[in-house]
Protein backbone atom coordinates (compact mmCIF):
# COMPACT_ATOMS: atom_id res chain seq x y z
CA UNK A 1 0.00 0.00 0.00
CA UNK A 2 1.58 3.57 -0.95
CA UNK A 3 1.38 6.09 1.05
CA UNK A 4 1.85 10.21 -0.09
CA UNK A 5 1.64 12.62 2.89
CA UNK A 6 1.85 15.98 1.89
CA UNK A 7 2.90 18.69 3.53
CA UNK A 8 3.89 22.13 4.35
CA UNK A 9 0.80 24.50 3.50
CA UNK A 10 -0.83 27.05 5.45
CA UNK A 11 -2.27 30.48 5.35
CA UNK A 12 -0.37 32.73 3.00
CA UNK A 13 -0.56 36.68 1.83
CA UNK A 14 -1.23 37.54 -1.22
CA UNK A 15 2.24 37.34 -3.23
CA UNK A 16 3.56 35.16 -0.46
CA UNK A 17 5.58 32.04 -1.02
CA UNK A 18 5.10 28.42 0.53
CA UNK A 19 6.93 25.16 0.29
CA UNK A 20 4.96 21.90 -0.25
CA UNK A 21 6.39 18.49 0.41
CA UNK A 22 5.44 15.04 -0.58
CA UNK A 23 6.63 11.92 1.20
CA UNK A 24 5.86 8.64 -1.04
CA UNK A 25 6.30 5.16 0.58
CA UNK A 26 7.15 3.23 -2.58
CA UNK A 27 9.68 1.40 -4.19
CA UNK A 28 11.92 2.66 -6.62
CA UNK A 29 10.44 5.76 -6.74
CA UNK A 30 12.53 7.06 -8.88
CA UNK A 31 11.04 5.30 -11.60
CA UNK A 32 7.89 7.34 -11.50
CA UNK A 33 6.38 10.48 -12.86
CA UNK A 34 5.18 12.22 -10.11
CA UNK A 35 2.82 15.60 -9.96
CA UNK A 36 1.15 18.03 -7.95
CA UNK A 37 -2.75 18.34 -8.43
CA UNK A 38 -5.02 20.82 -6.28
CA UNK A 39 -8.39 21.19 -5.94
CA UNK A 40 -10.57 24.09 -5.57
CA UNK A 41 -14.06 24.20 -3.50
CA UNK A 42 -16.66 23.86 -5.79
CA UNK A 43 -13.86 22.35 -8.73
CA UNK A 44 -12.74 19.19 -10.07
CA UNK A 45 -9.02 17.99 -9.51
CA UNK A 46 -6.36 19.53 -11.44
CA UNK A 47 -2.67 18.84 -12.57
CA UNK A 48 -0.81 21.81 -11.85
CA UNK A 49 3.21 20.24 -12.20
CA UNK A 50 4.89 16.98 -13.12
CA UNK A 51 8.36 15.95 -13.49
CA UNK A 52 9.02 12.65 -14.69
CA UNK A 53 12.09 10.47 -13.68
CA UNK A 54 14.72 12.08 -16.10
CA UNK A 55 13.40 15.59 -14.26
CA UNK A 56 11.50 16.82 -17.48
CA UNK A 57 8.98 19.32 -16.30
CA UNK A 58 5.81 20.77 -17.01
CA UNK A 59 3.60 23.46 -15.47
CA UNK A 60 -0.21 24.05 -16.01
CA UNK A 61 -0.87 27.61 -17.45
CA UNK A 62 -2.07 29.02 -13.96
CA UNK A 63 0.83 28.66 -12.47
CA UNK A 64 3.86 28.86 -15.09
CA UNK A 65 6.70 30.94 -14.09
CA UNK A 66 5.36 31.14 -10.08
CA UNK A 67 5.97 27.39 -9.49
CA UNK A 68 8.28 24.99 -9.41
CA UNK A 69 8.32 21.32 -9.06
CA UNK A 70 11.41 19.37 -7.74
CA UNK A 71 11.84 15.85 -6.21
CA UNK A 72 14.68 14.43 -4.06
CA UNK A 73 14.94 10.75 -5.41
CA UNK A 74 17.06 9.93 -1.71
CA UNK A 75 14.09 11.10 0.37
CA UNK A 76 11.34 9.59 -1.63
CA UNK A 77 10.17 12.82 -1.89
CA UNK A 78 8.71 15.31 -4.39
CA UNK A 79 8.42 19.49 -3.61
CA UNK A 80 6.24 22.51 -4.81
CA UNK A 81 7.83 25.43 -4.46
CA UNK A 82 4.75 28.42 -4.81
CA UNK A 83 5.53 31.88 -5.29
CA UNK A 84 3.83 34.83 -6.16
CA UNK A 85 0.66 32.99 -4.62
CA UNK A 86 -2.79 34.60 -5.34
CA UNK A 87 -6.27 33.81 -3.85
CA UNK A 88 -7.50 31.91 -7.19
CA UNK A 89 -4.38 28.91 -5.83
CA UNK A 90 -6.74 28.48 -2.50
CA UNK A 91 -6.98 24.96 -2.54
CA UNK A 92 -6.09 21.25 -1.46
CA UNK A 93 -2.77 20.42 -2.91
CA UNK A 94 -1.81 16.54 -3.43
CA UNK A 95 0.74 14.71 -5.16
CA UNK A 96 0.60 11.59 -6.97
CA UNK A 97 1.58 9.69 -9.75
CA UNK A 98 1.87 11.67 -13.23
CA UNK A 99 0.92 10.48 -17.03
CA UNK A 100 -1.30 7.46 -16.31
CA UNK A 101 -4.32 6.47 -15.26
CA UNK A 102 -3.19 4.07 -12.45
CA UNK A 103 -2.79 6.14 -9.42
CA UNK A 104 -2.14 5.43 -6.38
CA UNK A 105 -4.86 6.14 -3.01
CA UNK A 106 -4.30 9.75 -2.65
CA UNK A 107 -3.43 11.08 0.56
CA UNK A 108 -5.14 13.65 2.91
CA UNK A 109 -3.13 16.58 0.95
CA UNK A 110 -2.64 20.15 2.17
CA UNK A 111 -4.42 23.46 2.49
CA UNK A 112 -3.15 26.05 0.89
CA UNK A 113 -5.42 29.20 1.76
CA UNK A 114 -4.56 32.70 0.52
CA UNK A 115 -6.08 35.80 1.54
CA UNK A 116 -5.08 39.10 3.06
C-alpha cells in the first residue's frame, strides 16, 4: 500500500511564497512520474506540475513561471515550491503519480489558503 503525505501548506498573503512536500512510501520511486494536483471548492481535480524520472517538467498555465516542481529521489520525496501565490491557488494540494491512469490512493493533501 503507498502512502503520499503531503505537507507544508498554510495560510499565506497575497504574493507570499510556501513550500509543499510530498513523502511517497514506494519502491523505486525514482522510476515514477510524479505531480502536484489541487483542488478548488466547488472544482474538479487539477494537474498543476509533473516531473518525470529524467526531471523533465511541465507546469499548467495558472501557475507557469510562479511554481516549481522538484523531487529528491534519496528522500522519496517530491516538492512545490509556490511563489507569487494569489487567492485563485486556494486549494487542497496533493501529489501523486503523473501520465497514467493508475494512481495510487491519494493522501489527505494540504491546504493552501490565501487571503489578506
Amino acid at each position: 500500500q503507498v502512502q503520499l503525505v503531503e505537507s507544508g501548506g498554510g495560510l499565506v498573503q497575497p504574493g507570499g511564497s510556501l513550500r509543499l512536500s510530498c513523502a511517497v512510501s514506494v519502491r523505486f520511486f525514482n522510476a515514477y512520474a510524479m505531480g502536484w494536483y489541487r483542488q478548488a471548492p466547488g472544482k474538479q481535480r487539477e494537474l498543476v506540475a509533473t516531473i518525470t524520472p529524467l526531471r523533465d517538467i511541465n507546469y499548467s498555465d495558472s501557475v507557469k513561471g510562479r511554481f516549481t516542481i522538484s523531487r529528491d529521489n534519496a528522500k522519496n520525496t517530491v516538492y512545490l515550491q509556490m511563489n507569487s501565490l494569489n487567492p485563485e491557488d486556494t486549494a487542497v494540494y496533493y501529489c501523486n503519480r503523473a501520465l497514467t491512469n493508475a494512481k495510487w490512493d491519494w493522501g489527505q493533501g494540504t491546504q493552501v489558503t490565501v487571503s489578506s
